[in-house]
Protein backbone atom coordinates (compact mmCIF):
# COMPACT_ATOMS: atom_id res chain seq x y z
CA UNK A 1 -21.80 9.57 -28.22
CA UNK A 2 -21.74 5.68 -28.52
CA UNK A 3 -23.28 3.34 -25.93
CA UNK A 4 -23.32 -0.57 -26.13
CA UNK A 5 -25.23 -2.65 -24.64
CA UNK A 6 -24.51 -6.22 -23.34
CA UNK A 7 -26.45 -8.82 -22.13
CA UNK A 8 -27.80 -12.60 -22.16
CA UNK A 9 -28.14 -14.60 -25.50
CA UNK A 10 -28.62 -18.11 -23.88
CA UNK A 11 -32.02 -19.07 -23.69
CA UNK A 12 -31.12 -21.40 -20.27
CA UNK A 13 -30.00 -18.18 -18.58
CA UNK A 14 -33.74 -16.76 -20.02
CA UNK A 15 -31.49 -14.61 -22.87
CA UNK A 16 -33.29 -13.19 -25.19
CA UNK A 17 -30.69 -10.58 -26.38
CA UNK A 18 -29.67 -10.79 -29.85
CA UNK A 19 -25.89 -10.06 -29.20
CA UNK A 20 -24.65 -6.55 -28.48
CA UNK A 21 -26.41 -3.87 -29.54
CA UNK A 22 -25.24 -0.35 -30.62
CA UNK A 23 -26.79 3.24 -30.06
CA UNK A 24 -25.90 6.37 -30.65
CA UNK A 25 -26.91 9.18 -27.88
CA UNK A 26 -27.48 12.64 -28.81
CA UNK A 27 -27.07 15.57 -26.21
CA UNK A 28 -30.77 15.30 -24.87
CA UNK A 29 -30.10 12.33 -24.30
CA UNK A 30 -32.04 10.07 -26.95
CA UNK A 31 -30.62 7.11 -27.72
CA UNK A 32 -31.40 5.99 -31.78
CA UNK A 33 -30.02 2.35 -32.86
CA UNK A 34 -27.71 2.07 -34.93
CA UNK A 35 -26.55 -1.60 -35.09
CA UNK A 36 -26.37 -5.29 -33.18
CA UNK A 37 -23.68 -7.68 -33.76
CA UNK A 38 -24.90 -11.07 -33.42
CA UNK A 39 -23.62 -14.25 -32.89
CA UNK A 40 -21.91 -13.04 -29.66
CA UNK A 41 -22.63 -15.71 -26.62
CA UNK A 42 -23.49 -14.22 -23.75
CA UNK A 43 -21.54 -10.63 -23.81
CA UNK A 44 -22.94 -9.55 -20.60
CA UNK A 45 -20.13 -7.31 -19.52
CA UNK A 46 -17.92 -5.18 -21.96
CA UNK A 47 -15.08 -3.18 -21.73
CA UNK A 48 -13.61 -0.24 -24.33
CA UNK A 49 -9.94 0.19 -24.93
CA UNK A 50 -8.24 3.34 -24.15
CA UNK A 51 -7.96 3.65 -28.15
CA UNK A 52 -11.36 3.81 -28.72
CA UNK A 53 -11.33 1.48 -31.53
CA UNK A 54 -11.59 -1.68 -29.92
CA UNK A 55 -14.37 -3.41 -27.36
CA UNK A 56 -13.74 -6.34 -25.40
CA UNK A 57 -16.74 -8.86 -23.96
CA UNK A 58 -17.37 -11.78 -21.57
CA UNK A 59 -19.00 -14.93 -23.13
CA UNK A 60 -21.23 -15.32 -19.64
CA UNK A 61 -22.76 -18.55 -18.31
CA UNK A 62 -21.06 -21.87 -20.24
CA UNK A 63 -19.34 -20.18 -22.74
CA UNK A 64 -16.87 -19.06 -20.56
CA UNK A 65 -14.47 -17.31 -22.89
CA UNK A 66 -13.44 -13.57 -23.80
CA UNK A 67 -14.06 -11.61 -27.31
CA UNK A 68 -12.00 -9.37 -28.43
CA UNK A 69 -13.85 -7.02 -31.49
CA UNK A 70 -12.57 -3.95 -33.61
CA UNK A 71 -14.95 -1.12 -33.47
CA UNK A 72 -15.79 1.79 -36.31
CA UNK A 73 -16.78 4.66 -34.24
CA UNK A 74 -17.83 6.28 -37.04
CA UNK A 75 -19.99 3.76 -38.55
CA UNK A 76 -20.35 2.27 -34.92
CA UNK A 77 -19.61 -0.89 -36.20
CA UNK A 78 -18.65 -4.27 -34.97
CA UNK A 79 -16.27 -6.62 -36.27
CA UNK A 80 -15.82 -9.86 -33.95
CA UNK A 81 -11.77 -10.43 -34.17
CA UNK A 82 -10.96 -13.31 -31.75
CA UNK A 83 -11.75 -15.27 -28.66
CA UNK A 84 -9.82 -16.70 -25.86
CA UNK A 85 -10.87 -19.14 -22.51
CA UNK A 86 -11.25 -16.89 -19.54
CA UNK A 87 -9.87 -19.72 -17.59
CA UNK A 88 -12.85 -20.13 -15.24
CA UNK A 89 -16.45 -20.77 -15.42
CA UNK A 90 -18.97 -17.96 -16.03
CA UNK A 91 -16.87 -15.13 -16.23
CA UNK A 92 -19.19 -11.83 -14.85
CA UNK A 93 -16.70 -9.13 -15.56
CA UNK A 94 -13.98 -7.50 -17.08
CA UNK A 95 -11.66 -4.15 -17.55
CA UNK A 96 -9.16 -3.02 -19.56
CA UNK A 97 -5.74 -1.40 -17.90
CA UNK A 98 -5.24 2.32 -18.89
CA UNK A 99 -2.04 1.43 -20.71
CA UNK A 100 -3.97 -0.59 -23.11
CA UNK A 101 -1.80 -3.79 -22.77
CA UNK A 102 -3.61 -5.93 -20.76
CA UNK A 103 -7.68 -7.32 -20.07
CA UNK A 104 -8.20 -8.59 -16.79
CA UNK A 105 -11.46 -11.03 -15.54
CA UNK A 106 -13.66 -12.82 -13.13
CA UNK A 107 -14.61 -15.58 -13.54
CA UNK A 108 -17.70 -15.97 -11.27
CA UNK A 109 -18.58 -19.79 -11.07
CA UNK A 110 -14.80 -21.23 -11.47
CA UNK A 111 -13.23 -18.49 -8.94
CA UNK A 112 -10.27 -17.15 -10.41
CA UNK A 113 -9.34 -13.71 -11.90
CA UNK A 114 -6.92 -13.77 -15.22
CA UNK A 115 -4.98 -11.64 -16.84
CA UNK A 116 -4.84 -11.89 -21.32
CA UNK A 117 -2.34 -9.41 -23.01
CA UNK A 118 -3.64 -7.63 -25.60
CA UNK A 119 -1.61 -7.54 -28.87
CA UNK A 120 -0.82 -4.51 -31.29
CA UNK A 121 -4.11 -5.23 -32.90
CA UNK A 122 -6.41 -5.25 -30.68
CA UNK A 123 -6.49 -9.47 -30.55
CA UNK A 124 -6.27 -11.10 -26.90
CA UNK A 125 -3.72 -13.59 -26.25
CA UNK A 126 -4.05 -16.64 -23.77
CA UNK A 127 -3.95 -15.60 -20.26
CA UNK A 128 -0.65 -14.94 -18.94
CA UNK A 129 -1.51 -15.15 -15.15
CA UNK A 130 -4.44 -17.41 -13.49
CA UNK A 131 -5.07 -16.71 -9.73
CA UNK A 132 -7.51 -18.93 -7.62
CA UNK A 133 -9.12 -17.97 -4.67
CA UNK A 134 -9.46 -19.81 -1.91
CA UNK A 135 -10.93 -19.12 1.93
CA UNK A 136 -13.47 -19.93 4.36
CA UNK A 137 -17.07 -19.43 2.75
CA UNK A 138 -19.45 -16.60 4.18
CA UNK A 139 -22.75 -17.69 5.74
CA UNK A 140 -25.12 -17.72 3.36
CA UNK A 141 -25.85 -21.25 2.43
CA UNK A 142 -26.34 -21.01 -1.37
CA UNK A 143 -24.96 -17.77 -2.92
CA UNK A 144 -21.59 -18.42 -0.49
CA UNK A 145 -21.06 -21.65 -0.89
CA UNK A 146 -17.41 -21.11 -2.64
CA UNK A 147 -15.49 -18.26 -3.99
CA UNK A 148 -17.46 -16.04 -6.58
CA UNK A 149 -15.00 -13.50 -7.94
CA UNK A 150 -17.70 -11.11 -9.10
CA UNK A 151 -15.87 -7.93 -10.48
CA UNK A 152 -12.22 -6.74 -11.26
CA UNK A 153 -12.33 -2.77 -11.84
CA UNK A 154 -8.77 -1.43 -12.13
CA UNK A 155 -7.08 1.32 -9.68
CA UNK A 156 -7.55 4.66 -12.60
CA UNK A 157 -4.61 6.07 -10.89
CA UNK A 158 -2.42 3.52 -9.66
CA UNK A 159 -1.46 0.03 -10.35
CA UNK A 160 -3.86 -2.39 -8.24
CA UNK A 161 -6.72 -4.33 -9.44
CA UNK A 162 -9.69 -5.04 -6.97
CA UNK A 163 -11.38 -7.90 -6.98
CA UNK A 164 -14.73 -8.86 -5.22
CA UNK A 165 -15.36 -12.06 -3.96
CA UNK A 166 -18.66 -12.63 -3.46
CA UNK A 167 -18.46 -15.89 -1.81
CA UNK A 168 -16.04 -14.88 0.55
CA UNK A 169 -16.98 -11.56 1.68
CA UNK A 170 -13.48 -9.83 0.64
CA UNK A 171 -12.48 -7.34 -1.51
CA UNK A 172 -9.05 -8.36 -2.79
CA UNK A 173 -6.03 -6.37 -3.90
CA UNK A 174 -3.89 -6.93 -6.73
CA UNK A 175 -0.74 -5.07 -8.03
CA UNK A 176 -0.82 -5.30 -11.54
CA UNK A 177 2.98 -5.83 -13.08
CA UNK A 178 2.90 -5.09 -16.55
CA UNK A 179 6.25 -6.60 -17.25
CA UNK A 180 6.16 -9.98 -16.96
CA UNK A 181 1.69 -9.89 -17.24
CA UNK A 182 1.15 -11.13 -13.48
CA UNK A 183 -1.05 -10.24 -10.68
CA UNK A 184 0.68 -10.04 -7.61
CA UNK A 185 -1.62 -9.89 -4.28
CA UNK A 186 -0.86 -7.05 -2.26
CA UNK A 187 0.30 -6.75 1.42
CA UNK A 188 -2.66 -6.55 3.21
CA UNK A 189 -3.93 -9.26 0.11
CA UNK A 190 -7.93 -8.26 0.38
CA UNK A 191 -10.13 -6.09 2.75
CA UNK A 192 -13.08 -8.32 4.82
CA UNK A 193 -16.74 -6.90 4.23
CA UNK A 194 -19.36 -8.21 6.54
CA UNK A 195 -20.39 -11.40 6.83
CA UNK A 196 -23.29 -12.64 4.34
CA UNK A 197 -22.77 -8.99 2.84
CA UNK A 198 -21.46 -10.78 -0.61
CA UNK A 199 -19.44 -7.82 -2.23
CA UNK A 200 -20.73 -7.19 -6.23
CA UNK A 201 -19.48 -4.38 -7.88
CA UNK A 202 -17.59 -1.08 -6.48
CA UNK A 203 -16.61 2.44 -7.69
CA UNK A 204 -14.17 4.70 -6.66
CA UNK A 205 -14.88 8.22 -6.14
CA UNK A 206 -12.59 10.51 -9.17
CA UNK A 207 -10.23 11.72 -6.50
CA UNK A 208 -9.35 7.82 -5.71
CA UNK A 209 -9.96 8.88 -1.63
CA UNK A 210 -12.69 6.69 -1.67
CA UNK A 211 -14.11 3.35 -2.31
CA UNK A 212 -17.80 2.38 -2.53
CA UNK A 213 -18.31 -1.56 -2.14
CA UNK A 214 -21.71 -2.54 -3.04
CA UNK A 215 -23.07 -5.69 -0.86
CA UNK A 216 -25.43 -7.42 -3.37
CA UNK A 217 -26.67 -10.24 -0.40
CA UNK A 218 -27.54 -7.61 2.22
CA UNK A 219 -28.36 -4.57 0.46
CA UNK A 220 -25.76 -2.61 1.66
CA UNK A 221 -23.60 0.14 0.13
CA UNK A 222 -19.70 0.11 1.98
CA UNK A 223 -17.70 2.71 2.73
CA UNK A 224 -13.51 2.25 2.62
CA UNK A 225 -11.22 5.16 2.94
CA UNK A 226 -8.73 4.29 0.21
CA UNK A 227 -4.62 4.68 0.38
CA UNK A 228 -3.84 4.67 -3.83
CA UNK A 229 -0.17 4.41 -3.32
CA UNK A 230 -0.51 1.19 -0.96
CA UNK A 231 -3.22 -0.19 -2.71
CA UNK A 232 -4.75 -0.26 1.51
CA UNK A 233 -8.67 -0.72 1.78
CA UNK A 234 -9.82 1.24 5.77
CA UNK A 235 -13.62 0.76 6.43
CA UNK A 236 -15.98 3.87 7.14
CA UNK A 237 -19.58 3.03 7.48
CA UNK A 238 -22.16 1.12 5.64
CA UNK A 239 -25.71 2.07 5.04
CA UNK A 240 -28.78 0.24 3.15
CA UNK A 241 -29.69 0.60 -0.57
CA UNK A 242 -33.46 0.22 0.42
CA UNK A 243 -36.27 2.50 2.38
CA UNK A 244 -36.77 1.84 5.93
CA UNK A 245 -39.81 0.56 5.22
CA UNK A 246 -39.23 -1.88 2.53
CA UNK A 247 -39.83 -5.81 3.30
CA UNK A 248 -39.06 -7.45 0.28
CA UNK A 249 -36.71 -9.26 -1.47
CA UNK A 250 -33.98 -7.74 -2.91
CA UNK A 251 -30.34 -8.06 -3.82
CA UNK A 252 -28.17 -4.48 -5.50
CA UNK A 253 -25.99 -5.05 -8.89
CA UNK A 254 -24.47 -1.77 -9.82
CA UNK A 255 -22.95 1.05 -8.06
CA UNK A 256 -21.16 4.72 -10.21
CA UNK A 257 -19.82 7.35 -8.80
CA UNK A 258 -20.58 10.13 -10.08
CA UNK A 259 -17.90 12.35 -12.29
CA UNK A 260 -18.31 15.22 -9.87
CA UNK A 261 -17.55 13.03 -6.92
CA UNK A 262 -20.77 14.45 -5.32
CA UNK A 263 -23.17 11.71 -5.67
CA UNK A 264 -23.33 7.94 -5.58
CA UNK A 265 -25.38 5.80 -7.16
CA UNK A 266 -26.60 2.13 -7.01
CA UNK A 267 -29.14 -0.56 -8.49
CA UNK A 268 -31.81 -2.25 -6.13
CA UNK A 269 -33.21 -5.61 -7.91
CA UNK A 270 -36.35 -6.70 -6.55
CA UNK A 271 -37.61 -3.16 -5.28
CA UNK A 272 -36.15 -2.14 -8.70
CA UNK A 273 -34.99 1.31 -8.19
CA UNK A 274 -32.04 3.66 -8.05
CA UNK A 275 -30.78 4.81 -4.89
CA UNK A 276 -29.37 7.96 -4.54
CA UNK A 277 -26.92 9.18 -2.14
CA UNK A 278 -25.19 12.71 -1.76
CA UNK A 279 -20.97 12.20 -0.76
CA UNK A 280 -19.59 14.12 1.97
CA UNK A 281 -15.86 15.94 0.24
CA UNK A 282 -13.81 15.64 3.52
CA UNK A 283 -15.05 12.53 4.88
CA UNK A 284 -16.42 9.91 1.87
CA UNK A 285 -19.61 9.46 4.05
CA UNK A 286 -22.82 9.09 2.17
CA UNK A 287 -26.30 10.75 3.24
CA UNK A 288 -29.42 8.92 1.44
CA UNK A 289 -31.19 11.46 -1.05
CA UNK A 290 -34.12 8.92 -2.52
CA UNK A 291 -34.73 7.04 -4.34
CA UNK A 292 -36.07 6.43 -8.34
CA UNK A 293 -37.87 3.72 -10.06
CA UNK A 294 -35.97 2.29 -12.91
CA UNK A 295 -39.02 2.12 -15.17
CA UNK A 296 -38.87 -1.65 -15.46
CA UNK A 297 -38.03 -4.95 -13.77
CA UNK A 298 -34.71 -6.07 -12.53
CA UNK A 299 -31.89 -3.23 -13.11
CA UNK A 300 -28.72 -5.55 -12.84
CA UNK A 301 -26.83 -2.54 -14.53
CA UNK A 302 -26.46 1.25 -15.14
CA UNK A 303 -23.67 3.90 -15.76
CA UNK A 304 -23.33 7.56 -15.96
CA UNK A 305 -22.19 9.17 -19.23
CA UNK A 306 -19.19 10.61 -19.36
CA UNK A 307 -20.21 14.22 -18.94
CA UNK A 308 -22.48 13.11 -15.84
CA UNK A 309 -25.88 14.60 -17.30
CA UNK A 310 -27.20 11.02 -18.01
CA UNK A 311 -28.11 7.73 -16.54
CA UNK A 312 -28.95 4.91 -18.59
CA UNK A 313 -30.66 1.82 -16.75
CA UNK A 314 -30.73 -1.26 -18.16
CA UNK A 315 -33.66 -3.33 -17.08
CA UNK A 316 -32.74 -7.33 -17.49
CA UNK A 317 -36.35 -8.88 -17.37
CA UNK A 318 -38.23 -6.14 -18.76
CA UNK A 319 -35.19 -5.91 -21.95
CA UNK A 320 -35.41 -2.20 -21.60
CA UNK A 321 -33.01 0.73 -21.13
CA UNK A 322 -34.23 3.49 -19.57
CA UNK A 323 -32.59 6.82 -19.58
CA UNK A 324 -32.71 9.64 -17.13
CA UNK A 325 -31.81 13.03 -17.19
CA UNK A 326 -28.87 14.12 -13.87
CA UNK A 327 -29.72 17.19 -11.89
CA UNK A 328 -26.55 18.57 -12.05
CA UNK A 329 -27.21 20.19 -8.43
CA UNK A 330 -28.85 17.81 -6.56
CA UNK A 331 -28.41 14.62 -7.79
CA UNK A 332 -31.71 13.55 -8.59
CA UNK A 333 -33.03 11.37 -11.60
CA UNK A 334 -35.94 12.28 -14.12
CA UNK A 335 -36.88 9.82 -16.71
CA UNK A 336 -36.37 11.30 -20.23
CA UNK A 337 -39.38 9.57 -21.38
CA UNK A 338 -37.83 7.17 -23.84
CA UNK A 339 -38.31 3.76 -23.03
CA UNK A 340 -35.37 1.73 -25.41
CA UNK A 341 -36.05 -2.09 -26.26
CA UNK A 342 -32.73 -4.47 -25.85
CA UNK A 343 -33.23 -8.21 -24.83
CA UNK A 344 -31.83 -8.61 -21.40
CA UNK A 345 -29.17 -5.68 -20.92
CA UNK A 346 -26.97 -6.00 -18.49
CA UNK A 347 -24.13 -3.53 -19.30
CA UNK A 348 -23.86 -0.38 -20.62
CA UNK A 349 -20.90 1.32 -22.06
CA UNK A 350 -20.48 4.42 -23.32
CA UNK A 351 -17.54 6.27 -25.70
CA UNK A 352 -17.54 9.98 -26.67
CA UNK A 353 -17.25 9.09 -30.31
């Protein structure tokens, strides 16, 4: 198995990654290197094409652009191929649809979400479809001060895009039509979290009942009963990320759901852990199960390997990634004792090469 690794290049962000770097993960779940592509500004998310052979990266911070690169799984290779604006500032995330025809991002800083066709080869081509967002900010006086599209995952079962807006405190809907390359908002356009929450990232549970919306302001994780054929966000509950007894300051990054649907996880920052929660199969409801340290400072990312059996944390200011083996019963997370140096990961991909 292949896993990449994205993160900060640009000293002014305090980068010290050399560009995206390439492991390959055997079934204990050591992770050997096996390349880095540099000269890659900022690729602090990535996304893999349903093909396999092709990875696709935000230029974070200033650059504000999107790479599009061909990829040798066998070799597991880079090769950079091309490079088009993300029309907005900062762009913090991106997907790829399952079709393999389109790239979608969010652009954090210039608030707008794009859609770039991909060609035949792999390339991007200029956006076809720019959408600004635009609403009253949330209360917090500096991290809400305008709209902060944060994350566009796509529906894996239907045709809508979410979109958190940090800045706002909405998770938006979008109906992507393939035809033409537009988004088109959907009817209701966006769910409201609570206010000063600042929605991050989100996961859906595998049977698509269920979305988890992760508030990175207030610590919160955010329960919405999910209606895949109307693209309809309901609220359920919403519960802390932290102990009862923690005073600190935090803020959450990432939140996967596990492949089983059984378990939920998501990144603290600040009491730097990952906090575990079992899922209820009728109702989507979430009962806290503990919580791990992530062996180093600042997790602002983490996923699950495909088969579930591994978690690999990527610690930003400590430029580690640290995995951990999944209790395939319970839930729970036990360091596999490696300790993996990568300067200021924050994404992690994997592909069952």
């Amino acid at each position: 198995m292949l896993v990449f690794v994205g993160g900060y290049t640009d000293p002014d962000r305090n980068g010290r990654g050399k560009g995206i770097y390439v492991f390959r993960m055997d079934g204990e779940g050591r992770l050997a290197p096996v390349s880095v592509l540099g000269g890659v500004a900022n690729p602090s998310f990535l996304a893999l094409h349903p093909d396999g052979r092709h990875l696709y990266s935000v230029n974070g911070g200033v650059a504000s652009g999107v790479s599009a690169f061909a990829l040798d799984p066998a070799a597991g290779q880079l090769t950079f191929l091309n490079r088009q604006s993300s029309e907005g500032e900062n762009p913090a995330h991106i997907s790829v649809d399952r079709s393999g025809r389109f790239a979608v991002v969010a652009n954090f800083s210039g608030g707008t979400v794009a859609l770039l066709p991909i060609e035949a080869d792999g390339r991007l081509g200029p956006a076809s479809d720019v959408v600004r967002h635009s609403g009253p900010p949330g209360p917090h006086p500096t991290r809400q001060d305008r709209p902060h599209p944060h994350q566009i995952p796509l529906d894996p079962g239907g045709p809508f895009a979410l979109v958190n807006d940090l800045g706002l405190d909405r998770t938006y809907v979008y109906r992507l039509d393939r035809q033409p390359g537009r988004l088109v908002p959907n009817d209701p356009p966006f769910a409201s979290a609570a206010p000063g929450s600042g929605p991050r990232h989100l996961d859906f549970r595998p049977d698509r009942r269920f979305v988890y919306v992760l508030g990175e302001i207030d610590s919160t994780v955010n329960t919405f009963a999910y209606d895949g054929e109307r693209g309809v966000l309901t609220p359920v509950e919403r519960l802390s990320t932290l102990p009862a007894d923690w005073r600190g300051d935090n803020s959450t990054a990432q939140i996967v759901a596990h492949a089983s649907g059984r378990f939920l996880y998501a990144s603290n920052r600040g009491h730097d852990s990952i906090a575990i929660f079992a899922i209820d199969k009728a109702s989507g409801r979430l009962s806290a199960a503990g919580h791990v340290p992530t062996g180093g400072r600042t997790p602002r990312n983490f996923n699950l390997d495909p088969t579930g059996a591994f978690l690999l944390a990527a610690n930003q200011d400590s430029d580690t990634v640290v995995p951990f083996r999944v209790d395939a019963a319970t839930g729970q997370l036990t360091p596999t004792g490696q300790v993996v140096e990568a300067g200021s990961p924050s994404c992690v991909v994997f592909l069952d090469a």
